[in-house]
Protein backbone atom coordinates (compact mmCIF):
# COMPACT_ATOMS: atom_id res chain seq x y z
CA UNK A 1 0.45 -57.23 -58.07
CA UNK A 2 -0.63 -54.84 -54.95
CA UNK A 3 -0.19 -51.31 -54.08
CA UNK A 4 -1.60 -49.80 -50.97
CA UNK A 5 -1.16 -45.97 -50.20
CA UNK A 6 -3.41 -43.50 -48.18
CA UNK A 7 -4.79 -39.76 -49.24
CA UNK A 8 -6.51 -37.59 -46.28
CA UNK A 9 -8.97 -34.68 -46.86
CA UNK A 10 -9.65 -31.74 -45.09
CA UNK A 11 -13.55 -31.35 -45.59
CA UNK A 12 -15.85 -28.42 -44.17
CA UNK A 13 -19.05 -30.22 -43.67
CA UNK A 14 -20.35 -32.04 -40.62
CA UNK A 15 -18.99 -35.55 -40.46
CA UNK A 16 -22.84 -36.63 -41.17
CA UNK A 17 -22.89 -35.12 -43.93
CA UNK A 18 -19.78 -36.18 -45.33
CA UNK A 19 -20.26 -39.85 -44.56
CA UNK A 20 -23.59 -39.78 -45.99
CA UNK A 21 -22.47 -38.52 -49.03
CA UNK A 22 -20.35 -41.57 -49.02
CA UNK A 23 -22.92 -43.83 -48.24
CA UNK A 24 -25.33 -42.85 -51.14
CA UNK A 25 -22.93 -44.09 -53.84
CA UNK A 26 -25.75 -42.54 -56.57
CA UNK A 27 -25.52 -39.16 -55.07
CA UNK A 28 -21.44 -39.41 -54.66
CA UNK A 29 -21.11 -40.24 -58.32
CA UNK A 30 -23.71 -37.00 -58.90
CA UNK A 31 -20.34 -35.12 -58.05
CA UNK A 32 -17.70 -37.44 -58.59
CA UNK A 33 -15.29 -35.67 -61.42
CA UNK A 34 -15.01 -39.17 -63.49
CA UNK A 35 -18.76 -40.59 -63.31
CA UNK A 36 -20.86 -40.54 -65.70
CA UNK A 37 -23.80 -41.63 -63.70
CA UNK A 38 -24.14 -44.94 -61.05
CA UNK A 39 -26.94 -47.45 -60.91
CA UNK A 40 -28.34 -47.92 -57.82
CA UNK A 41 -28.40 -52.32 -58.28
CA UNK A 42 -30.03 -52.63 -54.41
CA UNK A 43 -28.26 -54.12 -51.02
CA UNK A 44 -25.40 -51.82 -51.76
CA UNK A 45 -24.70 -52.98 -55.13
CA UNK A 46 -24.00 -50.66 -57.90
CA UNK A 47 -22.80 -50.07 -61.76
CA UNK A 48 -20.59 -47.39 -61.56
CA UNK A 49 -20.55 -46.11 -65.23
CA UNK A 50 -17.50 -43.57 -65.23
CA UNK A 51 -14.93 -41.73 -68.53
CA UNK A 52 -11.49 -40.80 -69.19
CA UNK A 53 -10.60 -37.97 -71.22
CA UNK A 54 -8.28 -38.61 -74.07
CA UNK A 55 -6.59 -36.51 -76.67
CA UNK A 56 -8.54 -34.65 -78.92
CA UNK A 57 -11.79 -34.08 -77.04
CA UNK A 58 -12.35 -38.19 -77.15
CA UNK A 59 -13.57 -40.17 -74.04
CA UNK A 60 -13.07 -43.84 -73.29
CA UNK A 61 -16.68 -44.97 -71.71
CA UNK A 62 -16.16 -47.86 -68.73
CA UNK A 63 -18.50 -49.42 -66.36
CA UNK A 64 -18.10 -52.01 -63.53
CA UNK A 65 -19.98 -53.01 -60.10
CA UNK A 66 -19.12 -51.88 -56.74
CA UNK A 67 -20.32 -52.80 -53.13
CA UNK A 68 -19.96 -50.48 -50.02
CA UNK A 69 -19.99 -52.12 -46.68
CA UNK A 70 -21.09 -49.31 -43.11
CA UNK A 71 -19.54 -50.37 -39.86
CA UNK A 72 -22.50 -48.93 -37.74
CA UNK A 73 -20.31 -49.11 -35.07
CA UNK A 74 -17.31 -47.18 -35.60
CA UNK A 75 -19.09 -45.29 -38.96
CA UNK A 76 -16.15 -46.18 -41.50
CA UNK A 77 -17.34 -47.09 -44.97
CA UNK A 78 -15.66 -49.78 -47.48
CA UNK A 79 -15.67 -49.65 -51.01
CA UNK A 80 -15.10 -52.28 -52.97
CA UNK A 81 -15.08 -52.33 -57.17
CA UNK A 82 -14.23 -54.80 -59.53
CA UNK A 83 -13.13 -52.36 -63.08
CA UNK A 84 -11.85 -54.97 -65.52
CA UNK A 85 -8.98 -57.55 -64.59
CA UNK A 86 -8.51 -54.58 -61.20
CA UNK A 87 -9.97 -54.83 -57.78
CA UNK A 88 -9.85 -51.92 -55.76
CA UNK A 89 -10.96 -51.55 -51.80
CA UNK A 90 -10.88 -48.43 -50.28
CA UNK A 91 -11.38 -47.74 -46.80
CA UNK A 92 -12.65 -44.66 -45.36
CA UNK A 93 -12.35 -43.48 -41.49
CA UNK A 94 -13.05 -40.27 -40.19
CA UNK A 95 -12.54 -37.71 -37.69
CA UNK A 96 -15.28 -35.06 -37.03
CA UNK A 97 -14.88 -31.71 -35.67
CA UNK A 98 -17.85 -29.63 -35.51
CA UNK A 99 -17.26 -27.21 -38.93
CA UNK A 100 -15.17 -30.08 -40.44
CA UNK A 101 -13.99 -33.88 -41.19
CA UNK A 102 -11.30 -35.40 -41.68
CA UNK A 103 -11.48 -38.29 -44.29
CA UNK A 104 -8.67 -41.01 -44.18
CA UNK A 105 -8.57 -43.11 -46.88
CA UNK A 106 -6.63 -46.53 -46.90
CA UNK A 107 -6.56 -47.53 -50.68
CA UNK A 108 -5.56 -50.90 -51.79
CA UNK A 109 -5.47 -51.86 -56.03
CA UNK A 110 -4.68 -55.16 -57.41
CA UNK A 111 -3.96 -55.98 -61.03
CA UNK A 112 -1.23 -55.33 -63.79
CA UNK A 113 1.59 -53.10 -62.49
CA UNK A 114 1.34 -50.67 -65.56
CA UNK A 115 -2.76 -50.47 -64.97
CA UNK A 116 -2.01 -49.44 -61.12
CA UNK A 117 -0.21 -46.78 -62.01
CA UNK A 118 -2.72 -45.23 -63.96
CA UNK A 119 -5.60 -46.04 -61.46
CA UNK A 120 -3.31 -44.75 -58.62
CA UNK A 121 -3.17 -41.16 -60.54
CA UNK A 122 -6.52 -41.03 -61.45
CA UNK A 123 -8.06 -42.08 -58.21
CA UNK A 124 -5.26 -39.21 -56.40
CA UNK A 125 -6.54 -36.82 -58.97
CA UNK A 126 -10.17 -37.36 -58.44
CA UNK A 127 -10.68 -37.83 -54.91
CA UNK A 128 -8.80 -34.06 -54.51
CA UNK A 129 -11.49 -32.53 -56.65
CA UNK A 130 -14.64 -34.64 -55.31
CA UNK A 131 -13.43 -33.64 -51.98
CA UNK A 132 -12.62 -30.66 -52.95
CA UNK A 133 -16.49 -30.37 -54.61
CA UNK A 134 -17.83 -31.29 -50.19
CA UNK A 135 -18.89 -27.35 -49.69
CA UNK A 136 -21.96 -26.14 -47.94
């Protein structure tokens, strides 16, 4: 199964800085709210290594691979990441003022419906706060 929805972000830092921080996927996971740390694997290959908090001060440790792909051209970045039996591409365009960017984010997940659903909230959740984190 599919599910494709978009988020946007309001961020105040220089679109340069803001894709950059997107582009260095070890510095991204540095203040990404679910990451644990990320592997730099070379060619823009990584091991994302990233938690969930459970009940009772437990955490359920996860890693998978993920690629990012620059259009030089037009500066939009695409993610791509394989977590177990999920694929998830996200696609990130932007519009830069010169105090802020605006992030658009086209977000596509594939796998088991009941799994989507959970990815879908986490990835909402986390993406508010890691934008959220963009200050100067």
């Amino acid at each position: 199964m599919e599910h494709r929805f978009s988020l946007q972000h309001e961020v105040p830092q220089p679109l340069e800085v803001v894709q950059g921080m997107l582009t260095d996927m070890v510095a991204f996971g540095d203040l990404h709210p679910l990451m644990d740390h990320v592997e730099n694997l070379g060619q823009g290959r990584y091991r994302l290594h990233e938690f969930k908090c459970l009940p009772f001060g437990l955490k359920l440790h996860f890693n998978y691979e993920a690629v990012t792909y620059v259009d030089t051209d037009n500066g939009s970045i695409l993610y791509e990441a394989w977590p177990k039996g999920m694929q998830i591409a996200i696609s990130f365009t932007f519009t830069g003022e010169p105090e802020k960017t605006l992030v658009h984010e086209d977000i596509r997940i594939r796998g088991l419906p009941g799994f989507i659903g959970i990815l879908k909230k986490a990835i909402v959740e986390s993406h508010s706060t890691l934008f959220a984190s963009f200050t100067l």
